[in-house]
Protein backbone atom coordinates (compact mmCIF):
# COMPACT_ATOMS: atom_id res chain seq x y z
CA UNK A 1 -88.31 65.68 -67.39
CA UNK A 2 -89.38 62.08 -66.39
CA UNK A 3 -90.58 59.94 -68.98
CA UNK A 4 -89.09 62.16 -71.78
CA UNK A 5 -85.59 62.55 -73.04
CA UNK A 6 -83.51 64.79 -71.03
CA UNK A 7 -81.03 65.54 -73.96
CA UNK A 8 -81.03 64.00 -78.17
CA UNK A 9 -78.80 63.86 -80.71
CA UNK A 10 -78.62 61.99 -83.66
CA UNK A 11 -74.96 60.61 -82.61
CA UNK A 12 -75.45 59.92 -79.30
CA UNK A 13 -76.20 56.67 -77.61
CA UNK A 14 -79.34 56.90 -75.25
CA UNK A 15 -79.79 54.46 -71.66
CA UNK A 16 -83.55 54.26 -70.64
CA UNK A 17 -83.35 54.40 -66.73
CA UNK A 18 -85.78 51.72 -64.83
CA UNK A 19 -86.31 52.66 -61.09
CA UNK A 20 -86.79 50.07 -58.73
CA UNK A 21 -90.49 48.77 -56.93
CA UNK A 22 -91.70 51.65 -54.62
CA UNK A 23 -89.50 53.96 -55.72
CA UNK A 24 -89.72 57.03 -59.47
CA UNK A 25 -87.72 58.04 -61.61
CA UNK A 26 -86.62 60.64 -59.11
CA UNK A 27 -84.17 58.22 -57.73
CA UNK A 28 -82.20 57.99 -60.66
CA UNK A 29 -81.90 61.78 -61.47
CA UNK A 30 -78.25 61.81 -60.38
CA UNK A 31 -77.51 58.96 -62.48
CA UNK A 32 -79.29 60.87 -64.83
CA UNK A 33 -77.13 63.52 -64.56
CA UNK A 34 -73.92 61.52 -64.39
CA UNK A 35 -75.17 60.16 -67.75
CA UNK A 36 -75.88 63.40 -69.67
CA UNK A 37 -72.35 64.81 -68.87
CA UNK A 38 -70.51 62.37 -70.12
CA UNK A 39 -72.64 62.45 -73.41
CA UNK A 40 -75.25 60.18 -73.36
CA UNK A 41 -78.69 61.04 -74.02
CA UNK A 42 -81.56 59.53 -71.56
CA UNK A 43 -85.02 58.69 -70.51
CA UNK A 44 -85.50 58.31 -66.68
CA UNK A 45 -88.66 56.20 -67.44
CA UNK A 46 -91.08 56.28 -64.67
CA UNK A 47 -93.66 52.96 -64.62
CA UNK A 48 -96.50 51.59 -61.91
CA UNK A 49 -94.14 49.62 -60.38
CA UNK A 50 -96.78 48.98 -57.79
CA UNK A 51 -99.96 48.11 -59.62
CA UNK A 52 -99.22 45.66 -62.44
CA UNK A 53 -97.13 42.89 -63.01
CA UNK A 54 -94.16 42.98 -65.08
CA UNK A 55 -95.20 41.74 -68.10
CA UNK A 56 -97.81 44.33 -68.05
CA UNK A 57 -95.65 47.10 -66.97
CA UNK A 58 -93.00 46.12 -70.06
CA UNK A 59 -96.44 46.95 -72.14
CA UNK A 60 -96.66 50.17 -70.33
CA UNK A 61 -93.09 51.30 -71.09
CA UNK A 62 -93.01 50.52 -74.96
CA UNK A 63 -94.26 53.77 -76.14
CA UNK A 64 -92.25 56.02 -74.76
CA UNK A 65 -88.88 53.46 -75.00
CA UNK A 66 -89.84 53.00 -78.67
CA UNK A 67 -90.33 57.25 -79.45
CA UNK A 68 -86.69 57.51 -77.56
CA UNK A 69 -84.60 54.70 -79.64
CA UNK A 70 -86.61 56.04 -82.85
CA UNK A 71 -85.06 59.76 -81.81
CA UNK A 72 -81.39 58.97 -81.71
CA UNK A 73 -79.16 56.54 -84.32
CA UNK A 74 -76.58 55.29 -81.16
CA UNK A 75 -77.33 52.41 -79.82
CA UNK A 76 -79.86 51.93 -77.02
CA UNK A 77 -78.80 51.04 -73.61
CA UNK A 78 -80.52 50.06 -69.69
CA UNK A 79 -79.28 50.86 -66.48
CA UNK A 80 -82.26 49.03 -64.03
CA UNK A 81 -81.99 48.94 -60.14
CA UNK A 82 -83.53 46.26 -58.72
CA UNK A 83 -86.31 45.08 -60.27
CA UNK A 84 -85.91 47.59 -62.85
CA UNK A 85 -83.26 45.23 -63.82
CA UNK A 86 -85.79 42.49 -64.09
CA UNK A 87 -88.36 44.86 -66.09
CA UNK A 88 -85.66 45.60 -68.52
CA UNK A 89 -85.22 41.71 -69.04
CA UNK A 90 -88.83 41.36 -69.58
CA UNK A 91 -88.87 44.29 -71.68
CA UNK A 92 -85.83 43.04 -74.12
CA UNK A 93 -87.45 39.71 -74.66
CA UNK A 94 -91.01 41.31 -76.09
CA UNK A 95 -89.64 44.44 -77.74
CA UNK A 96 -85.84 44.05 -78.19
CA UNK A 97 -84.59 47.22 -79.81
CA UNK A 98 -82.74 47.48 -83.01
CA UNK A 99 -80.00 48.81 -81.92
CA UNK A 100 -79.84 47.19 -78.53
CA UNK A 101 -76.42 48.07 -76.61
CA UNK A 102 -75.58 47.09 -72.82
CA UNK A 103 -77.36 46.77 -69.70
CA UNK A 104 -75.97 47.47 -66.03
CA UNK A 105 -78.35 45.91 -63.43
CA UNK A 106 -77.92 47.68 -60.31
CA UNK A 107 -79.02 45.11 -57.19
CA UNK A 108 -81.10 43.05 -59.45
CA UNK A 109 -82.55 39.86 -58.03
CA UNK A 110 -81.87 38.08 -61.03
CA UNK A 111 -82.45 35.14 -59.11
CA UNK A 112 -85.46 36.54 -56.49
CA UNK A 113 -84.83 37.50 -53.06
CA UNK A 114 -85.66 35.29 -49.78
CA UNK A 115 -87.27 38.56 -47.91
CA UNK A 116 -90.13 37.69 -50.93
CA UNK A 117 -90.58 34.11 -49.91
CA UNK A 118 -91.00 35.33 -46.36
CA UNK A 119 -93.41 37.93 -47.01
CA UNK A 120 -95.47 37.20 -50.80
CA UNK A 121 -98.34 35.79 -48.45
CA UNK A 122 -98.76 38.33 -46.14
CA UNK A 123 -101.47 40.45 -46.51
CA UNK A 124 -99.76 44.20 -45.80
CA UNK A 125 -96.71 43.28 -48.15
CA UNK A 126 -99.44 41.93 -51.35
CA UNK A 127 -101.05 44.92 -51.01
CA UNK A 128 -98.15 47.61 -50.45
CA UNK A 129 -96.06 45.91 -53.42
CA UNK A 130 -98.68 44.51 -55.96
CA UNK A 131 -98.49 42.02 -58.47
CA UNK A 132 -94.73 42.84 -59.54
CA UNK A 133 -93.86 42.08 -55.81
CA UNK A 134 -95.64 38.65 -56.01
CA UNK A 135 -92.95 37.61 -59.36
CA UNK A 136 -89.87 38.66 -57.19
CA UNK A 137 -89.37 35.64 -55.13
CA UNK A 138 -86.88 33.02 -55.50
CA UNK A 139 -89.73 30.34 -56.07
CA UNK A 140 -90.98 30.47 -59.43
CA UNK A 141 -93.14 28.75 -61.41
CA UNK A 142 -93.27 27.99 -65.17
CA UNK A 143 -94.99 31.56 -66.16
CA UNK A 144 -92.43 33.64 -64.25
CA UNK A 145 -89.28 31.88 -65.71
CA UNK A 146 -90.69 32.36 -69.30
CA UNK A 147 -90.59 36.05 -68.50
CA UNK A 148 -86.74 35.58 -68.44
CA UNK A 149 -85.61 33.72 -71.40
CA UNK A 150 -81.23 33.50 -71.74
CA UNK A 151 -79.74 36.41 -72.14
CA UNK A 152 -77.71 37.51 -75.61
CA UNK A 153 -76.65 40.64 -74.71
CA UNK A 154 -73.90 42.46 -72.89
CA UNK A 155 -75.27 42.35 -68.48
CA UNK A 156 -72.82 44.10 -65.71
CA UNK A 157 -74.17 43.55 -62.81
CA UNK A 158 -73.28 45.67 -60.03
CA UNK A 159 -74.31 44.35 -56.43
CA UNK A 160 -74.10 45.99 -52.60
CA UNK A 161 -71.97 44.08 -49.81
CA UNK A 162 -73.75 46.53 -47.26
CA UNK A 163 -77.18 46.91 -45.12
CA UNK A 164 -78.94 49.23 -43.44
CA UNK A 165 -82.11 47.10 -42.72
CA UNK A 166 -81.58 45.18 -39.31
CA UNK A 167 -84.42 43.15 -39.72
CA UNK A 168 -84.63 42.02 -43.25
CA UNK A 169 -80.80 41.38 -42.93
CA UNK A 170 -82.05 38.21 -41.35
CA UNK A 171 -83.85 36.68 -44.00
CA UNK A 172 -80.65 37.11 -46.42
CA UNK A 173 -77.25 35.17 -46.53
CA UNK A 174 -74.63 37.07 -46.41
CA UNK A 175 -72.99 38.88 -47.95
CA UNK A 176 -75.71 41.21 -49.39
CA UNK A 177 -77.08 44.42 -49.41
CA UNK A 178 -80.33 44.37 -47.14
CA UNK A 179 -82.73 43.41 -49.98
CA UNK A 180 -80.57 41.13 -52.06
CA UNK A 181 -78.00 38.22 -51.86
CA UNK A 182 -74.86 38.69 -53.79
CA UNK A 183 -75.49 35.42 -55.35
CA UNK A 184 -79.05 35.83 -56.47
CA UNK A 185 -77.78 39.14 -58.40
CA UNK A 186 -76.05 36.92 -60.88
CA UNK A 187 -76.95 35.60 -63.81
CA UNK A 188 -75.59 33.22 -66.25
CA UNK A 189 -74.28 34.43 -69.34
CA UNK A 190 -73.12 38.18 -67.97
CA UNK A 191 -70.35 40.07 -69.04
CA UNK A 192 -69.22 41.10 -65.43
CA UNK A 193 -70.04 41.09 -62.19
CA UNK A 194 -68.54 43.63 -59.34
CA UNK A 195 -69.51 44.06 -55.70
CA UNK A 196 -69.19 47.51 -54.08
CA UNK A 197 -69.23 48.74 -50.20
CA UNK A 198 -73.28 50.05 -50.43
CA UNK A 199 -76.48 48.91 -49.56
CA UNK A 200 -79.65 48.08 -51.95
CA UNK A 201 -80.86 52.13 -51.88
CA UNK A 202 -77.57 53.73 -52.56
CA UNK A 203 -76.83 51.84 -55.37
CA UNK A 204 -78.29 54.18 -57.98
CA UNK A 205 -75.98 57.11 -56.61
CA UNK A 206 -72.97 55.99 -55.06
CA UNK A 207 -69.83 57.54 -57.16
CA UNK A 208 -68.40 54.03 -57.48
CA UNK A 209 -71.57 52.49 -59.07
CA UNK A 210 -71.76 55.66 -61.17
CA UNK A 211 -68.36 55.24 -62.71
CA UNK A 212 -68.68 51.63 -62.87
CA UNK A 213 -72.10 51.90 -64.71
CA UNK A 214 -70.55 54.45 -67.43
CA UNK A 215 -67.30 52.25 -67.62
CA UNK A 216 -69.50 49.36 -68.52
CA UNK A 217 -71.79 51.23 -71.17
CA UNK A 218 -68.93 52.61 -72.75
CA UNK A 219 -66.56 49.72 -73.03
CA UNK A 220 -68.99 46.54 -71.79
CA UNK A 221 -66.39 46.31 -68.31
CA UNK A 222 -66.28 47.26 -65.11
CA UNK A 223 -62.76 49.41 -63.71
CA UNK A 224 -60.31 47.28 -61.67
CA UNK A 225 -60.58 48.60 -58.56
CA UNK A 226 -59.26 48.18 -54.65
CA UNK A 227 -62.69 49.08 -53.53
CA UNK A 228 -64.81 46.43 -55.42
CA UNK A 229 -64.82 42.44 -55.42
CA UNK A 230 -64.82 41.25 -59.05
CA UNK A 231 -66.97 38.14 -59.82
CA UNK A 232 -68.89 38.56 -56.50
């Protein structure tokens, strides 16, 4: 069930699953599954993504993230896709857990998108996407930066090379995958970085990302691999 650990055991490491803006924890369910089966308990944590900014939604997620580390003695990983990745960022810094592990970003804009820039001040896209949408830009100011402080902890960072959105493709230099730059999914102090043949929404089931995103919890690095560019 969403929002509840799908499987727990006292040995077993846990992920907490962060969906991206306008999207549930529904999206994530084959990851989810992916996960389970290869023995890893998990919380596919559904969160407002819409409604409240990120700080706020990190405040939102504590509960249940603290009841699911508190339930198992492995350590406690994130997978986040897009700005899930960010949430989990924001989340570490306020209420890092004890036993933190990895974290896979899946088509995080780490450093914002340009389809933000071009849109934050439009009326439609403040009111479809919410405050969260406003802090996903590549322009910010002093209060948005402190949300990210350095990481310390083991990133992979998978990004898409592919798009299958004609329009915001413009606003984006290439390559990327229809939402975000390859570039801007980096981050400085990661582990590793891979880039796969996807676009943005695919990311959180495509088999490669999938085995890529286990790879990386279990051992903290991507798989070689002929169908992925290392290092972006």
């Amino acid at each position: 069930m969403s929002g509840r650990p799908a499987s727990a055991d006292a040995t077993q490491d846990g992920v907490v699953l962060l969906h991206g803006i306008s999207r549930t924890a529904r999206s994530f369910r084959k990851m989810q599954t992916v996960l389970e089966g290869s023995g890893f308990a998990t919380l596919n944590q559904d969160y407002a993504s819409r409604r409240k900014a990120l700080e706020a939604l990190a405040e939102d997620i504590h509960p249940a993230i603290q009841r699911f580390a508190d339930g198992i003695d492995g350590s406690v990983h994130f997978v986040g896709h897009s700005m899930g990745g960010l949430l989990a960022r924001v989340y570490i810094a306020r209420y890092r857990p004890k036993r933190l592990g990895r974290v896979v970003m899946l088509g995080t804009p780490n450093s914002g998108s340009e389809i933000v820039d071009r849109l934050r001040h439009f009326r439609p896209y403040r009111a479809f996407f919410g405050p969260a949408g406003q802090q996903l830009g590549t322009q910010r100011n002093e209060a948005i930066n402190a949300l990210f402080p350095p990481i310390d902890y083991p990133v992979g960072i998978i990004a898409g090379n592919r798009s299958i959105y004609p329009i915001t493709s413009a606003f984006l230099p290439k390559p990327h995958d229809g939402r975000v730059s390859v570039v801007n999914t980096r981050i400085d102090g990661m582990a590793d970085h891979i880039v796969i043949r996807t676009s943005h929404p695919w990311l959180v089931r495509n088999a490669v990302a999938l085995e890529q995103t286990i790879a990386f919890l279990r051992d903290g690095k991507f798989i070689p691999s002929t169908v992925i560019t290392r290092g972006g």
